[in-house]
C-alpha atoms as a PDB file:
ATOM      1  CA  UNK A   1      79.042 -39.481  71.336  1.00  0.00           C
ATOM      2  CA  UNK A   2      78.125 -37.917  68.399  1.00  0.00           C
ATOM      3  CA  UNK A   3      76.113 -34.070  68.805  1.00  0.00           C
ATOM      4  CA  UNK A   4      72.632 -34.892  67.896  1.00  0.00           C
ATOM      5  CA  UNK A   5      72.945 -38.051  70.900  1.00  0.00           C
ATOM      6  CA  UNK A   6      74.450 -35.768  72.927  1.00  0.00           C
ATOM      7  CA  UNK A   7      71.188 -33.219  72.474  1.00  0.00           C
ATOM      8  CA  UNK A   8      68.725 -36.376  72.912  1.00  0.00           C
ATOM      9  CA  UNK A   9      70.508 -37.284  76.144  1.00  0.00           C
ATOM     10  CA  UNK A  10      70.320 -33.551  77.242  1.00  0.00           C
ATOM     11  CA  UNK A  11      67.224 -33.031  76.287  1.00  0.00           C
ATOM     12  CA  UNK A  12      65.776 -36.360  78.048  1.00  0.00           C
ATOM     13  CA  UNK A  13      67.362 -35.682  81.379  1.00  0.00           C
ATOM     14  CA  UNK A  14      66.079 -32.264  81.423  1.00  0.00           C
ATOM     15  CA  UNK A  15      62.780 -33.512  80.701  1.00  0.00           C
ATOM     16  CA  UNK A  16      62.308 -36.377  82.645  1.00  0.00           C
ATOM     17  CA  UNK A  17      63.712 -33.786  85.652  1.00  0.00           C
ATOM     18  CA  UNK A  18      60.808 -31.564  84.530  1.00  0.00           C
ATOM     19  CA  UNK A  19      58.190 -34.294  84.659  1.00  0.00           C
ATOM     20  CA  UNK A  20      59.148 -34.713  88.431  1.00  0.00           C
ATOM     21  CA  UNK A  21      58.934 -31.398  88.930  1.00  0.00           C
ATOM     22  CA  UNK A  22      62.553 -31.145  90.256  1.00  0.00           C
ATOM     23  CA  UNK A  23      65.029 -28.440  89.865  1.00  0.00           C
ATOM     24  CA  UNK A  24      68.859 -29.056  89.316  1.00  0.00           C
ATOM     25  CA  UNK A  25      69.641 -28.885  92.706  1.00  0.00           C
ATOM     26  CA  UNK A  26      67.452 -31.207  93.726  1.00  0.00           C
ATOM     27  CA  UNK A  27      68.094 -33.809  91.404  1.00  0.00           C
ATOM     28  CA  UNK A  28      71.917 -33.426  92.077  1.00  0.00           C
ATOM     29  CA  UNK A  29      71.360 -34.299  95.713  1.00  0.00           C
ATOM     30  CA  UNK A  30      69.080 -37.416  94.897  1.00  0.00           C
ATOM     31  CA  UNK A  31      72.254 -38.297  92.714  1.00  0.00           C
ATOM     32  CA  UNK A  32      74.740 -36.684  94.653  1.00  0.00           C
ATOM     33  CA  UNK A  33      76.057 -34.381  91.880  1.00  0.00           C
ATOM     34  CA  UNK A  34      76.290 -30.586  91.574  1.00  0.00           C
ATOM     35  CA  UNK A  35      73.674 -28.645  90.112  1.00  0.00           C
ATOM     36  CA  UNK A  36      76.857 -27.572  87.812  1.00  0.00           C
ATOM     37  CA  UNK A  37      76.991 -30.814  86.728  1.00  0.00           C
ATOM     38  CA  UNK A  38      73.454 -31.692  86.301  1.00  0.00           C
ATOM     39  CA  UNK A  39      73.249 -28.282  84.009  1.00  0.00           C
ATOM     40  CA  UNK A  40      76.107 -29.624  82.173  1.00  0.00           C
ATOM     41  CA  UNK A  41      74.202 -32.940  81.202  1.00  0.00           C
ATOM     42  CA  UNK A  42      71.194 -30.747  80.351  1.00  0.00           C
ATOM     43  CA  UNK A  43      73.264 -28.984  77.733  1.00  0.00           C
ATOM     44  CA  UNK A  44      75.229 -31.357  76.430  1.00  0.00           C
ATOM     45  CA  UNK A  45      78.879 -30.003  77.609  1.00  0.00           C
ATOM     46  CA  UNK A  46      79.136 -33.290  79.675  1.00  0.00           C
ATOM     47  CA  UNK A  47      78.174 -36.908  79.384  1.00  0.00           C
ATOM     48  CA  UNK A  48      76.828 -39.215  82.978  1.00  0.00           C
ATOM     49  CA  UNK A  49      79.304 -42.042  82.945  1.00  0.00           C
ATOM     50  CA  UNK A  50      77.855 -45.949  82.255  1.00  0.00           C
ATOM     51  CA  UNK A  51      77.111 -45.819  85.849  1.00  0.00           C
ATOM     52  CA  UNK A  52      75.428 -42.609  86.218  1.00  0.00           C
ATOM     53  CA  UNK A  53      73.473 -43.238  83.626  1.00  0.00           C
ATOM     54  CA  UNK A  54      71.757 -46.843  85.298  1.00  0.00           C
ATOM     55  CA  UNK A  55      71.011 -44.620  88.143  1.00  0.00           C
ATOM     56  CA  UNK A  56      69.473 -41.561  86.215  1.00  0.00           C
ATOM     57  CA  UNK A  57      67.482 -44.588  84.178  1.00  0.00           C
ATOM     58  CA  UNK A  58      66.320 -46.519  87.446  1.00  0.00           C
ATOM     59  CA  UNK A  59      65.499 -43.336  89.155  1.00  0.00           C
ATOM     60  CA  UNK A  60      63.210 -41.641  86.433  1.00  0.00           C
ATOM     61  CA  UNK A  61      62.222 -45.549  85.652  1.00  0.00           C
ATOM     62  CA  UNK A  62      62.984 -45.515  82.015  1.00  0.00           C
ATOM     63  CA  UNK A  63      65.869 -47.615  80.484  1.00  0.00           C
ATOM     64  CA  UNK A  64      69.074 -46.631  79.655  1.00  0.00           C
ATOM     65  CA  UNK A  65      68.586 -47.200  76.304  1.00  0.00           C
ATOM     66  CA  UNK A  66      65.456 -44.689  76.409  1.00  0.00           C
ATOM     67  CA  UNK A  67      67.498 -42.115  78.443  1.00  0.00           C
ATOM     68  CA  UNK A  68      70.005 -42.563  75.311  1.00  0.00           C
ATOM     69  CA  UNK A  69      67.021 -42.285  73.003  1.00  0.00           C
ATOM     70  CA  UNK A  70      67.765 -45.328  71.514  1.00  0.00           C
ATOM     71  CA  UNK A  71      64.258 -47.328  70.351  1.00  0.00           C
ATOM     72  CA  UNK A  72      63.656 -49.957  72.409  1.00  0.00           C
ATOM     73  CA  UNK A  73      60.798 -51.918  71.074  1.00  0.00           C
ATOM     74  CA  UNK A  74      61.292 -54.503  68.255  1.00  0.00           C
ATOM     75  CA  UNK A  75      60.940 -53.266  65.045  1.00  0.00           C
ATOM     76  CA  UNK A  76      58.032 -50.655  63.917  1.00  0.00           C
ATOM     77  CA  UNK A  77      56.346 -53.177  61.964  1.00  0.00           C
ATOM     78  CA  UNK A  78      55.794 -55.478  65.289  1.00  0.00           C
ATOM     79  CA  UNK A  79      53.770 -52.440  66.918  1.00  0.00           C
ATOM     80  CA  UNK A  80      50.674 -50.925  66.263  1.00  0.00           C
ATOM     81  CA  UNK A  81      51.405 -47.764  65.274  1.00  0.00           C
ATOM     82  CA  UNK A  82      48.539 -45.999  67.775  1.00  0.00           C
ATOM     83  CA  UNK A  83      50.217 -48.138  70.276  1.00  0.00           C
ATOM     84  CA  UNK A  84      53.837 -46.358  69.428  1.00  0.00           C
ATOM     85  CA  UNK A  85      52.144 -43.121  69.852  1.00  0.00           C
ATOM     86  CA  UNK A  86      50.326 -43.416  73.132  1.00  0.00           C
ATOM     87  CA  UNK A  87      53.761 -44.182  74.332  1.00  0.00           C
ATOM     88  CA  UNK A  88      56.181 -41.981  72.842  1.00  0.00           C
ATOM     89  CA  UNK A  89      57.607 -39.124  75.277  1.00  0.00           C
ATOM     90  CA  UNK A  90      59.516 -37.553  72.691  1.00  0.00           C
ATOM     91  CA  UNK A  91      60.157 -36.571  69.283  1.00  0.00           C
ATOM     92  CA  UNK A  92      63.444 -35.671  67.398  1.00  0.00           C
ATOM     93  CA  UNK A  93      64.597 -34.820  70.697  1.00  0.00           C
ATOM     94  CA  UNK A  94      61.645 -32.924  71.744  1.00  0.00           C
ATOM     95  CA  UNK A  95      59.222 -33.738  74.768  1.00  0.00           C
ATOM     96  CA  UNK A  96      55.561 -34.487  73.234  1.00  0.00           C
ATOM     97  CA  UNK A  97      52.607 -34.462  75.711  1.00  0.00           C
ATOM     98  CA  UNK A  98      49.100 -35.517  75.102  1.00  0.00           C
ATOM     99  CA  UNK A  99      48.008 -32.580  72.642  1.00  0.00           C
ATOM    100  CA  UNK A 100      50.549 -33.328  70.389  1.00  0.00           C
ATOM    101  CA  UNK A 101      49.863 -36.976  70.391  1.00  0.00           C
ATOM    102  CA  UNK A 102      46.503 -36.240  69.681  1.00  0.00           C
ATOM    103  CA  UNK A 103      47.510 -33.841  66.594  1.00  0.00           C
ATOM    104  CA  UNK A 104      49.651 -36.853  65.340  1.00  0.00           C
ATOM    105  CA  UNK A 105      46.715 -38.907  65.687  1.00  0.00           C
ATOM    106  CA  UNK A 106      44.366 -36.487  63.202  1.00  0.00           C
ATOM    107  CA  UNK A 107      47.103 -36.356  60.791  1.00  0.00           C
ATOM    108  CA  UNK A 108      47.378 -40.018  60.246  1.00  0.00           C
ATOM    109  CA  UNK A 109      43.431 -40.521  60.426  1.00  0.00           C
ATOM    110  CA  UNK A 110      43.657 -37.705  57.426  1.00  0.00           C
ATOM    111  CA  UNK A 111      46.197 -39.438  55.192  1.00  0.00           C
ATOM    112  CA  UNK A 112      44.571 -42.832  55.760  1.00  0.00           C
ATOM    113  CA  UNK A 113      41.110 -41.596  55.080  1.00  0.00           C
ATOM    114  CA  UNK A 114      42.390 -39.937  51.725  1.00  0.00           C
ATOM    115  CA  UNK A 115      43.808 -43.642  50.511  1.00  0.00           C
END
């Protein structure tokens, strides 16, 4: 797995954790991992195996593709692009929440109102 999939993974585990408002510990016991381990997904020293990762996908009810950060939908030109934001979680890696959906929002009204 190449770096930048290994922060994406990382960084989605960490923040789907966050989201349940779970620490390490107590997501390693749901999965029956060390909190060692579960910090060592976070930061992208180790990878879940195939396996692992269904579970972590099932349990935080994303696919494994999402977990992966892999896009899932069919291509952008099939979904409204409003649609894409109100259900993006992250970006380049990055955990978005409602605020910065909304300042994606203005930008795009800006650059279409300027055509």
């Amino acid at each position: 797995m190449k770096d930048y999939d290994r922060k994406i993974l990382a960084n989605n585990i960490k923040t789907l954790r966050k989201q349940k408002n779970l620490n390490q510990a107590e997501l390693g016991e749901i999965l029956h991992v060390s909190q060692q381990t579960i910090g060592s997904w976070e930061t992208g020293r180790a990878i879940p195996g195939s396996d692992t990762l269904k579970i972590l996908a099932d349990y935080f009810q994303v696919s494994t593709d999402e977990l992966l950060g892999r896009k899932t939908s069919g291509s952008a030109n099939d979904t409204d692009l409003s649609e894409m934001i109100n259900n993006a979680r992250f970006f380049d890696g990055k955990p978005m929440d409602d605020h910065d959906k909304e300042l994606v929002r203005d930008i795009l009204k800006r650059i279409y109102n300027e055509k």
